[in-house]
Protein backbone atom coordinates (compact mmCIF):
# COMPACT_ATOMS: atom_id res chain seq x y z
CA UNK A 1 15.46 7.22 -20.69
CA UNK A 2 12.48 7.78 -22.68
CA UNK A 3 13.98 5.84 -25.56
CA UNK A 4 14.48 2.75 -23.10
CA UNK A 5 11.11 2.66 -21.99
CA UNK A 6 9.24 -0.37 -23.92
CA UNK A 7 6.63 -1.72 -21.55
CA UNK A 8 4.26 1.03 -21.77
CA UNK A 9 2.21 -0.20 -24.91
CA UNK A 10 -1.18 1.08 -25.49
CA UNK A 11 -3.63 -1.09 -23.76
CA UNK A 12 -6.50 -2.98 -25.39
CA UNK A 13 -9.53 -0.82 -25.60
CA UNK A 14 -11.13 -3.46 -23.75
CA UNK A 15 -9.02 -3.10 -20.76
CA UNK A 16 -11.16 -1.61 -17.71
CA UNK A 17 -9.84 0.89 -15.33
CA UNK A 18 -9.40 0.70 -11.72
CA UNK A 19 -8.65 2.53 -8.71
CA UNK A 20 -7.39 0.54 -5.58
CA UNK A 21 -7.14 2.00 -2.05
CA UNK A 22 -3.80 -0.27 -0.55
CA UNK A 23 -1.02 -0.32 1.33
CA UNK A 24 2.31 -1.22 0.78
CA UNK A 25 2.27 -4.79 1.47
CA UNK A 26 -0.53 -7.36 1.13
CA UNK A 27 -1.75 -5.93 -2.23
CA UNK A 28 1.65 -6.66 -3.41
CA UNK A 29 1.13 -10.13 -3.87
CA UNK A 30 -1.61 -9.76 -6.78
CA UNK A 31 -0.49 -6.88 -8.60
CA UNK A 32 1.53 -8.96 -11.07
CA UNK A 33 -1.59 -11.51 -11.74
CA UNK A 34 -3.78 -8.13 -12.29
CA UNK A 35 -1.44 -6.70 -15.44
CA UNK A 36 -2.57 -9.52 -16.81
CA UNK A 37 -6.71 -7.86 -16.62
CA UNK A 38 -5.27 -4.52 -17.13
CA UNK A 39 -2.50 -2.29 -16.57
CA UNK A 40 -5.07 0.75 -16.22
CA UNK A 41 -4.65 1.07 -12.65
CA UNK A 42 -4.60 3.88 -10.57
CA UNK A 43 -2.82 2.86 -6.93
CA UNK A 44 -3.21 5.17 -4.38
CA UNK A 45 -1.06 4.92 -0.89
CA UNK A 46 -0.63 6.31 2.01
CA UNK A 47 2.25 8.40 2.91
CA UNK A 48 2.14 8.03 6.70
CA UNK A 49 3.75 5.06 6.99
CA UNK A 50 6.88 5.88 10.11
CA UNK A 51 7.76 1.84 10.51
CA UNK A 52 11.35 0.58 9.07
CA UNK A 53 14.45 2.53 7.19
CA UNK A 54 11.48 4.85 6.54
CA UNK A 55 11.41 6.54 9.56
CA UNK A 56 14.61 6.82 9.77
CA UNK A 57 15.14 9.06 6.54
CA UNK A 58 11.80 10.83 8.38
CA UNK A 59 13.13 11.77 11.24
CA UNK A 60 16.59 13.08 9.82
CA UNK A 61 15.13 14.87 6.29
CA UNK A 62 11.62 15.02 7.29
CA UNK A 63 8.93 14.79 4.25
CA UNK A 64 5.90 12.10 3.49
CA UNK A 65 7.23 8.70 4.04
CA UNK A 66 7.56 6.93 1.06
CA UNK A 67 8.26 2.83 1.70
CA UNK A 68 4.68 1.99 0.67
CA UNK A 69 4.85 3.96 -2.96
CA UNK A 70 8.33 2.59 -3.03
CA UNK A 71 7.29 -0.68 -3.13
CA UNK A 72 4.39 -0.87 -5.00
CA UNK A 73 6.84 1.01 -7.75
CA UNK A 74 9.28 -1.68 -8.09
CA UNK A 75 6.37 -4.67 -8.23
CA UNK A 76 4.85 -2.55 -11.38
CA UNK A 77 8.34 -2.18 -12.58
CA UNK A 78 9.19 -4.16 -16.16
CA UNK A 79 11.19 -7.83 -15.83
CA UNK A 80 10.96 -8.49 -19.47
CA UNK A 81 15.05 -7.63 -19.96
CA UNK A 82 17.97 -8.08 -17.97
CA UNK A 83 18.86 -4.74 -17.36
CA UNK A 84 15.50 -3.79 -16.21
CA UNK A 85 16.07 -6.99 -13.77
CA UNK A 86 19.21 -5.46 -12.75
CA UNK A 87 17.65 -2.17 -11.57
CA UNK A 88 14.83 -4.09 -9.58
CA UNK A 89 17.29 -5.86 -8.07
CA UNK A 90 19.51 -2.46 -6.64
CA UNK A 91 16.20 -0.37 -6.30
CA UNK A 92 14.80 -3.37 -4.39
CA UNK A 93 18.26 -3.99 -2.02
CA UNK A 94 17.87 -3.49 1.72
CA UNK A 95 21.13 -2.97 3.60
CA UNK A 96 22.45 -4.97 5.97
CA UNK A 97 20.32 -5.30 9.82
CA UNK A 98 24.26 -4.77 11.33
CA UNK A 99 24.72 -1.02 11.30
CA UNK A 100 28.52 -0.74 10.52
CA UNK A 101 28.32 -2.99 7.87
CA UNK A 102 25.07 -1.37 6.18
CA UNK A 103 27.25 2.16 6.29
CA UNK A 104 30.20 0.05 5.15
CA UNK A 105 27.98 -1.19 1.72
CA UNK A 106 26.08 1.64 1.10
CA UNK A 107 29.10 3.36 0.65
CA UNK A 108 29.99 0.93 -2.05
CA UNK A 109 26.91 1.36 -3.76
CA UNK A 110 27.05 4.87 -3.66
CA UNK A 111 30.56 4.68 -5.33
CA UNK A 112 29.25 2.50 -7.71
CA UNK A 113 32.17 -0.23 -6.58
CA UNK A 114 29.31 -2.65 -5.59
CA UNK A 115 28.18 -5.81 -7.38
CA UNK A 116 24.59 -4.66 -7.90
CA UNK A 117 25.51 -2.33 -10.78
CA UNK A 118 26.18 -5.05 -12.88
CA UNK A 119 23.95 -5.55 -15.75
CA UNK A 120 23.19 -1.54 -15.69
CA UNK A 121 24.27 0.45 -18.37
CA UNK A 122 25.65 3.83 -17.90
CA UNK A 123 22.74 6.07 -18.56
CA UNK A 124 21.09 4.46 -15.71
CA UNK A 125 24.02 4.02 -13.70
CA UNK A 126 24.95 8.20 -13.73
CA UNK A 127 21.30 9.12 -13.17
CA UNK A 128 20.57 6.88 -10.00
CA UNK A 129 23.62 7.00 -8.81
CA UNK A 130 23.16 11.14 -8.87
CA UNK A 131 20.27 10.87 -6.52
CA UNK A 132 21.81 8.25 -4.35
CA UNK A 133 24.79 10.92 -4.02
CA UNK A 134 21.98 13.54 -3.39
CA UNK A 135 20.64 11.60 -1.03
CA UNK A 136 24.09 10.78 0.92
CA UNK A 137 24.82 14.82 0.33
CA UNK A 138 21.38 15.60 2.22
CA UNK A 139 22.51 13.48 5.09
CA UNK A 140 26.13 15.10 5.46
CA UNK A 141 24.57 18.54 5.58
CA UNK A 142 22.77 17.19 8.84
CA UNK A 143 25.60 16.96 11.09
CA UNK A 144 23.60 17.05 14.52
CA UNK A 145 21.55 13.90 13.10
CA UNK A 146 23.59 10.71 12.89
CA UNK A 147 21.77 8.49 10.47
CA UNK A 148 21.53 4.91 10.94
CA UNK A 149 21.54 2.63 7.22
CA UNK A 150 20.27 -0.32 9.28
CA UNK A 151 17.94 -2.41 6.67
CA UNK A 152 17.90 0.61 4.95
CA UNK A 153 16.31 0.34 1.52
CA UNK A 154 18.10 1.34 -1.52
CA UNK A 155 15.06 2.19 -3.66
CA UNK A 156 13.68 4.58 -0.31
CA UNK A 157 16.90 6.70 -0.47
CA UNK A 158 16.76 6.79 -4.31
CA UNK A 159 13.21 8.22 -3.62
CA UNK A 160 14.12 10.66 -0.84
CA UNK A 161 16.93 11.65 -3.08
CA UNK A 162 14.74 12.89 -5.54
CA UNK A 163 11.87 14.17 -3.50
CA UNK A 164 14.23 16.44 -1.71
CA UNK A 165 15.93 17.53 -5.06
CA UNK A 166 12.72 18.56 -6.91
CA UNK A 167 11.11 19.03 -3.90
CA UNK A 168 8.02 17.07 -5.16
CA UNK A 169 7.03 13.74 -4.45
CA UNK A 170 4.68 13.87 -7.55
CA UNK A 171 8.28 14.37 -9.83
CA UNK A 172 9.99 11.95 -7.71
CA UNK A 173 7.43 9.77 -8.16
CA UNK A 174 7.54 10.29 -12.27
CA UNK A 175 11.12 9.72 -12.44
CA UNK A 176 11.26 6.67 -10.17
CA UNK A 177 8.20 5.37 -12.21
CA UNK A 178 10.02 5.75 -15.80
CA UNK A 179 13.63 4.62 -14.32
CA UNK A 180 11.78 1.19 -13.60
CA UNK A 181 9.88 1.46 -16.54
CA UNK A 182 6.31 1.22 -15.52
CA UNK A 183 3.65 1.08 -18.17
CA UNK A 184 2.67 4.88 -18.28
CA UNK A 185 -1.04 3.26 -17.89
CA UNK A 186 -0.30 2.52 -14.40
CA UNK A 187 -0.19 5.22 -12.15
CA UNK A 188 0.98 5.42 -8.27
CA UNK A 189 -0.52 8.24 -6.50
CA UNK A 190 -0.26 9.53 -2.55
CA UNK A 191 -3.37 10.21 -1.16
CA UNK A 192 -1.79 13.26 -0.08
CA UNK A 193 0.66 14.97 -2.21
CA UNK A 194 2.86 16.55 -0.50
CA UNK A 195 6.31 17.43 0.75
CA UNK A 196 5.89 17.28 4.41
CA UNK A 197 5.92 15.14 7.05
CA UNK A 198 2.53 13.55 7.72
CA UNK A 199 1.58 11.41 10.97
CA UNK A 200 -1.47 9.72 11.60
CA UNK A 201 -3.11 8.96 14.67
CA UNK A 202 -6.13 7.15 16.34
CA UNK A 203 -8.54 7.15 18.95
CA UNK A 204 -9.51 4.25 20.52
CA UNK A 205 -13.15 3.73 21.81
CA UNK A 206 -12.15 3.79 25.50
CA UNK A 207 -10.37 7.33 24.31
CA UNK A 208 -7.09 6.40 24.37
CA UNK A 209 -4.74 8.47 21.32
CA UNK A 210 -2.27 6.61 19.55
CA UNK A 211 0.24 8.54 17.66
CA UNK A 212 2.36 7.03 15.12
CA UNK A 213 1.12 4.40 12.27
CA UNK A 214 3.74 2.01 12.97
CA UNK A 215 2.63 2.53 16.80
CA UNK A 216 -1.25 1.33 15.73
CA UNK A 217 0.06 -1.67 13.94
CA UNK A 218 3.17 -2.89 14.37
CA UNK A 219 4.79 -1.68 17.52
CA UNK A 220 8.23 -2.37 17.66
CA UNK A 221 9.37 0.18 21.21
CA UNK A 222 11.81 2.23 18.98
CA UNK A 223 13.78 -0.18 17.14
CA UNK A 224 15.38 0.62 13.72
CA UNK A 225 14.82 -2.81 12.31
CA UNK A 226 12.43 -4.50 10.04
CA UNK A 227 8.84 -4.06 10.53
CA UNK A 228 7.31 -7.98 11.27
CA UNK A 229 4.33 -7.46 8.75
CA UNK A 230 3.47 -10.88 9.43
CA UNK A 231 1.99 -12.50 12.29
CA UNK A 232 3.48 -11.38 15.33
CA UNK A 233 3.12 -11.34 18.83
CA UNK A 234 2.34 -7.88 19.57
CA UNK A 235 -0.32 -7.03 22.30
CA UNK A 236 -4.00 -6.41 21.50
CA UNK A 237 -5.01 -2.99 21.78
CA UNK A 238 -6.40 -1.84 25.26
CA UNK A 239 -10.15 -1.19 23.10
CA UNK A 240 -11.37 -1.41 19.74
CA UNK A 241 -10.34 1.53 16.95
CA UNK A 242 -13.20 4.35 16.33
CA UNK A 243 -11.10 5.99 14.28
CA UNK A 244 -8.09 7.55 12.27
CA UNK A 245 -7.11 10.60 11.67
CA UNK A 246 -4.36 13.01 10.98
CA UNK A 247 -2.45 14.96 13.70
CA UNK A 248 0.43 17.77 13.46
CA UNK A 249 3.99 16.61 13.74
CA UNK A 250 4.54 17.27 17.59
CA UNK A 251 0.47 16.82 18.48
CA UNK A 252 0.00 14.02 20.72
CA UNK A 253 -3.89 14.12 21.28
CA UNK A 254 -6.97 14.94 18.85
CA UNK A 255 -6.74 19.11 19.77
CA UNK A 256 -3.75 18.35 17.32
CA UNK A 257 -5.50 17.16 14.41
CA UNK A 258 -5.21 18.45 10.75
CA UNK A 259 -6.87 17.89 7.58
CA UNK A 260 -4.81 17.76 4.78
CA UNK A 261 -6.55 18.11 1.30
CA UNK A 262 -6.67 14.80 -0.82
CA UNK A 263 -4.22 14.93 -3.85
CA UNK A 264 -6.38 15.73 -6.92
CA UNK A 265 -5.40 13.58 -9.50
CA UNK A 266 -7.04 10.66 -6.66
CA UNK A 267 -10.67 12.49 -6.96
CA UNK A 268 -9.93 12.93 -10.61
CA UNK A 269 -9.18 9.09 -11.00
CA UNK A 270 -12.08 8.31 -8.62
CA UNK A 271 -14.73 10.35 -11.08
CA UNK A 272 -13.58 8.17 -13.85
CA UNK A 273 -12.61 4.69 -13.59
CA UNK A 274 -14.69 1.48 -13.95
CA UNK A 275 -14.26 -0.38 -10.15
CA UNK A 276 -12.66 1.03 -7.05
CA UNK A 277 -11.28 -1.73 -4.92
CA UNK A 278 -10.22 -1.39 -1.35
CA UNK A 279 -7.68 -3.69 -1.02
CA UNK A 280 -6.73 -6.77 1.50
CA UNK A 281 -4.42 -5.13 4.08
CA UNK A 282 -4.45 -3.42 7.90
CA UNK A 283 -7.82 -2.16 7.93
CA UNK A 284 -6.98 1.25 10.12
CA UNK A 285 -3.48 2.10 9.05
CA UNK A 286 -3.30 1.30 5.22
CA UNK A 287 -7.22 2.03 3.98
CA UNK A 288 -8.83 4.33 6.26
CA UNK A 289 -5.77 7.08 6.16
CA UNK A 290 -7.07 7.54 2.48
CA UNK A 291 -10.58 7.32 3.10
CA UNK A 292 -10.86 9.69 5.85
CA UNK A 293 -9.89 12.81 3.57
CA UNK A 294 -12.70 14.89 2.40
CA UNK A 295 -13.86 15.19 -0.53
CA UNK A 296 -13.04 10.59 -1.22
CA UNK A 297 -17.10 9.58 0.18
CA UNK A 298 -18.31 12.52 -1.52
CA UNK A 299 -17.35 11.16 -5.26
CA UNK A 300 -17.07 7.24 -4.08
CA UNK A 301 -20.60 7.70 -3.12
CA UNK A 302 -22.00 9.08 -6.24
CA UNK A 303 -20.55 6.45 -8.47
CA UNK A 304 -22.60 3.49 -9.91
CA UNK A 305 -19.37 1.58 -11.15
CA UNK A 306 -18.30 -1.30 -8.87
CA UNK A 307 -17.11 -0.99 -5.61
CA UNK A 308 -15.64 -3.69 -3.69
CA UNK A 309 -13.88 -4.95 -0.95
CA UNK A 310 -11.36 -7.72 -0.74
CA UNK A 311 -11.95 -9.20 2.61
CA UNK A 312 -9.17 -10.16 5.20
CA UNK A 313 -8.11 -13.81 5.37
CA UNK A 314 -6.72 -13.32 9.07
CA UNK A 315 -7.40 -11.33 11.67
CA UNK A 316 -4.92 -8.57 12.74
CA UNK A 317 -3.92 -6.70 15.89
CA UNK A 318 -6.22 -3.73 14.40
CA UNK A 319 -9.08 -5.99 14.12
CA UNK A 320 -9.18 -8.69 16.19
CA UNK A 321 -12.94 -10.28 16.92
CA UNK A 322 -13.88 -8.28 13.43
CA UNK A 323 -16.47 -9.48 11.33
CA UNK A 324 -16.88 -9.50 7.47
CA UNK A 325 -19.91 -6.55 8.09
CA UNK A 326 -17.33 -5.09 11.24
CA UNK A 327 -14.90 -4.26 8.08
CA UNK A 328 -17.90 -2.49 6.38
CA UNK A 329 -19.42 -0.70 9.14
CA UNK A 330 -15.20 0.65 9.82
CA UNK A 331 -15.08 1.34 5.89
CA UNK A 332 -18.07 3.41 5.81
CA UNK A 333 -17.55 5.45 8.99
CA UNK A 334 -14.70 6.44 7.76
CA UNK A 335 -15.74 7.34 4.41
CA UNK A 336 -18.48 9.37 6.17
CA UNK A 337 -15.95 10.66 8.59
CA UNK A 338 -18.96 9.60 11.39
CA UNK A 339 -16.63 10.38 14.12
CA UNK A 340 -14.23 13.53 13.08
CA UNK A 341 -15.49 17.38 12.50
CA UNK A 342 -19.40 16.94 12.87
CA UNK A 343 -19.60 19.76 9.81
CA UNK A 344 -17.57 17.58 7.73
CA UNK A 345 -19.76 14.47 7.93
CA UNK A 346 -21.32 12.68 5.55
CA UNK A 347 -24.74 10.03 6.28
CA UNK A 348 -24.17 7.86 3.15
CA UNK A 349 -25.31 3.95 3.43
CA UNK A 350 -22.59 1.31 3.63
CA UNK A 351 -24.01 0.07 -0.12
CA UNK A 352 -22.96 3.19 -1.65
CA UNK A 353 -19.55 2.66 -0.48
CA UNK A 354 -19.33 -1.25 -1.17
CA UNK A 355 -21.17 -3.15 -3.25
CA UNK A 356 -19.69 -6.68 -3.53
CA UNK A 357 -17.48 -8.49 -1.17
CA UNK A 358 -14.60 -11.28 -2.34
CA UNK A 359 -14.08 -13.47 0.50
CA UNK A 360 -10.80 -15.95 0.55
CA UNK A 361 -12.35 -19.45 1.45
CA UNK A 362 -11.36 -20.98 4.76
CA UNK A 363 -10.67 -17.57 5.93
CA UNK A 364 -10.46 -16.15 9.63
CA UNK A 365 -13.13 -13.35 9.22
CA UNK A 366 -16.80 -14.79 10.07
CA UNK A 367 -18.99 -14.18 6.95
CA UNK A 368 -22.11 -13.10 8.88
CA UNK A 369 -24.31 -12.88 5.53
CA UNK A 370 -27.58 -11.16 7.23
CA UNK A 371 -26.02 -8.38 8.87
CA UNK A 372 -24.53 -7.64 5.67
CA UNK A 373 -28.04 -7.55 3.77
CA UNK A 374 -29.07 -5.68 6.32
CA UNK A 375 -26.16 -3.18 5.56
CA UNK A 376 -27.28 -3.76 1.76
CA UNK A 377 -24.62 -5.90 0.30
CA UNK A 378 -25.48 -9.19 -1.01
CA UNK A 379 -23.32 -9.56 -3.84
CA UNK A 380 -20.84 -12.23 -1.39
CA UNK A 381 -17.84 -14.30 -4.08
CA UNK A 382 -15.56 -16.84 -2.09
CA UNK A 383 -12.45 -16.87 -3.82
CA UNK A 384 -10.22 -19.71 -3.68
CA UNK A 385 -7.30 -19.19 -1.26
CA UNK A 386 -3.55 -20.49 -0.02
CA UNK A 387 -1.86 -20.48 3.12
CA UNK A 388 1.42 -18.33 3.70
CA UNK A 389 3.10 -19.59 6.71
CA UNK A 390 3.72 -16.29 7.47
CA UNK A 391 0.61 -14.35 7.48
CA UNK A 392 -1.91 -17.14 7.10
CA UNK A 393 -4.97 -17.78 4.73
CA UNK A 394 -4.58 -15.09 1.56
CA UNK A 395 -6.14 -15.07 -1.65
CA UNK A 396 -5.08 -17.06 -4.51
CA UNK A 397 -4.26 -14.68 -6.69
CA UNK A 398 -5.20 -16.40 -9.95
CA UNK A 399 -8.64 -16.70 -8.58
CA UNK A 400 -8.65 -13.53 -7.39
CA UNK A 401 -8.16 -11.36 -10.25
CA UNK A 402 -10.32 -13.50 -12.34
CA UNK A 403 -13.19 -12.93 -9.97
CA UNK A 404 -12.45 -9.31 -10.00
CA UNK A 405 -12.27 -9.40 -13.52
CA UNK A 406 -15.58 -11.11 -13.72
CA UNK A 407 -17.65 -8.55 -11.73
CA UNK A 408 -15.95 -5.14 -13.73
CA UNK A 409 -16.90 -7.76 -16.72
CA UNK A 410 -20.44 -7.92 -15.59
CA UNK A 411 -20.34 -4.26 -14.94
CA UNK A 412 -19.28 -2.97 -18.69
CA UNK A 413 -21.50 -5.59 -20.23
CA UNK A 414 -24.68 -4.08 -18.53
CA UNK A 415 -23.51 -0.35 -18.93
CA UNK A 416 -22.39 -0.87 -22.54
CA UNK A 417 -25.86 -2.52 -23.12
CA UNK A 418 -27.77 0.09 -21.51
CA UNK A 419 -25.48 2.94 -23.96
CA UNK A 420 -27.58 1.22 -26.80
């Protein structure tokens, strides 16, 4: 496979490096305008996600959910050759929403009878078609767990596959990564890297516990179909979010909380690069989950580099009546863990967290400028934006890397000057 691989050029010495806190979805949309800054990006996701066909393979094999790395995987993947196309294409594939004829199809992918094989060549055909089988074999040795291919994406069960085989998401993570060919420059790492189940809770401020990420988000009462990541009609939330946090696998209030350790290659990353972004996306379930872990304020907190958040264009369910300084205040109490073990908190000012803001014009979120001076951010971009009729004002992404390209820019200029 290594022979294959022929989008992972060295970079241009010029090219900065980043590190962006996402999730799974809302980054997406940018991530193939920013190979064209660099391809010297560290991503790092959560692995808590339980919404979709991923908690499905969850609840029957257990592990980290892996949707989220999944999908930021395939939109780093190459597109420069029809075979690599052809392998986005099956890695990408969600099964059918009718359950007998999902099981019906993914047995003819499985068998390698179905249509999406075309266009891969047999190298790549036996070796993800080994951890598809894998995957299938893993299920059949569950007999008292019926699982249900509903939507069920082919790229997740390629993944479980080959977590469960090496019994490492890291590996499965370095084999999915060079089977679609992303530039070895570009690196997707789990917050948490590990091989169990994780599941992430919250406490609201009227004390209410919420257990479940999909549950804080996007409820959907049990069902096995997609999760809307749009916007949808789901209820408010009874009182604001104080904060997330991580609970055992049968906990269902905070005496069940744990604190897993953050994966190291993250802090290592975060020591190093040139801008940490946090990322557009659900505020609660997709950023905080990484920030919270110990050890991420500590080292965001003593960089100088760039540090900046890409502001909402719509509000969500997590942060309805949220202001542009109500994101920061959320950001930095959960870098500073303000509300979790009171040894284990940190007193750091929101500036040493964030300092500059890229704001998608027209957007939802009110821009209240002197409450964020008074939190010590005054670096404030607009960026132009579009509208999606499905989630509403987002940033142009064009405009958005270049601005983001123009403040690391600003950045290297003053600390290569200062290197004189």
């Amino acid at each position: 496979m290594a022979a294959h691989c022929h989008c992972s050029s060295n970079p241009r010495p010029s090219q900065p490096s980043l590190l962006v806190f996402s999730g799974g979805t809302a980054f997406n949309g940018v991530v193939e305008e920013l190979k064209k800054l660099t391809v010297r990006v560290a991503h790092v996701l959560p692995v808590s996600d339980d919404g979709g066909s991923t908690a499905e393979i969850v609840r029957v094999l257990g592990g980290p959910a892996v949707g989220d790395i999944r999908s930021r995987c395939l939109r780093l993947a190459d597109q420069s050759t029809s075979e690599a196309l052809a392998v986005r294409r099956l890695l990408g594939h969600r099964l059918p929403i009718n359950s007998q004829q999902a099981k019906s199809e993914w047995y003819e992918i499985v068998e390698g009878e179905h249509s999406l094989w075309e266009g891969v060549s047999k190298p790549y055909r036996e070796t993800i078609r080994a951890f598809l089988a894998y995957f299938q074999n893993e299920i059949l040795r569950r007999p008292n767990e019926s699982f249900c291919f509903s939507n069920g994406s082919i790229g997740n069960f390629f993944f479980a596959g080959a977590r469960v085989f090496f019994q490492s998401l890291d590996a499965s993570i370095f084999l999915f990564s060079r089977v679609s060919d992303i530039p070895v420059e570009s690196l997707v790492l789990p917050v948490i890297s590990t091989n169990d189940r994780l599941t992430l809770g919250c406490e609201l401020w009227d004390g209410t516990i919420i257990r479940g990420q999909n549950e804080i988000s996007h409820p959907n009462h049990g069902s096995i179909g997609s999760v809307d990541k749009g916007r949808s009609s789901v209820p408010a939330l009874p009182s604001r979010i104080k904060r997330v946090f991580y609970m055992s696998s049968e906990g269902r209030n905070s005496l069940h909380e744990v604190f897993p350790t953050a994966n190291p290659a993250v802090l290592d990353q975060l020591s190093n690069v040139d801008c940490i972004v946090y990322a557009m996306g659900s505020l609660f379930t997709s950023l905080c989950p990484s920030l919270v872990l110990l050890g991420i304020g500590e080292i965001i907190s003593s960089r100088s580099c760039p540090k900046v958040l890409l502001l909402n264009g719509t509000h969500d369910r997590e942060t309805s009546g949220f202001s542009a300084s109500s994101f920061v205040t959320a950001i930095t109490d959960a870098l500073n863990r303000t509300y979790g073990d009171s040894q284990n908190c940190l007193k750091n000012l929101p500036s040493q967290y964030i300092n500059t803001l890229l704001v998608p014009k027209d957007g939802e979120i009110p821009v209240d400028i002197k409450t964020l001076s008074s939190q010590g951010i005054i670096d404030v971009v607009t960026v132009d934006s579009i509208h999606d009729p499905k989630v509403g004002i987002i940033f142009d992404p064009e405009s958005l890397i270049n601005a983001l390209g123009n403040v690391v820019s600003r950045y290297m200029r003053t600390r290569d000057y200062l290197k004189r």
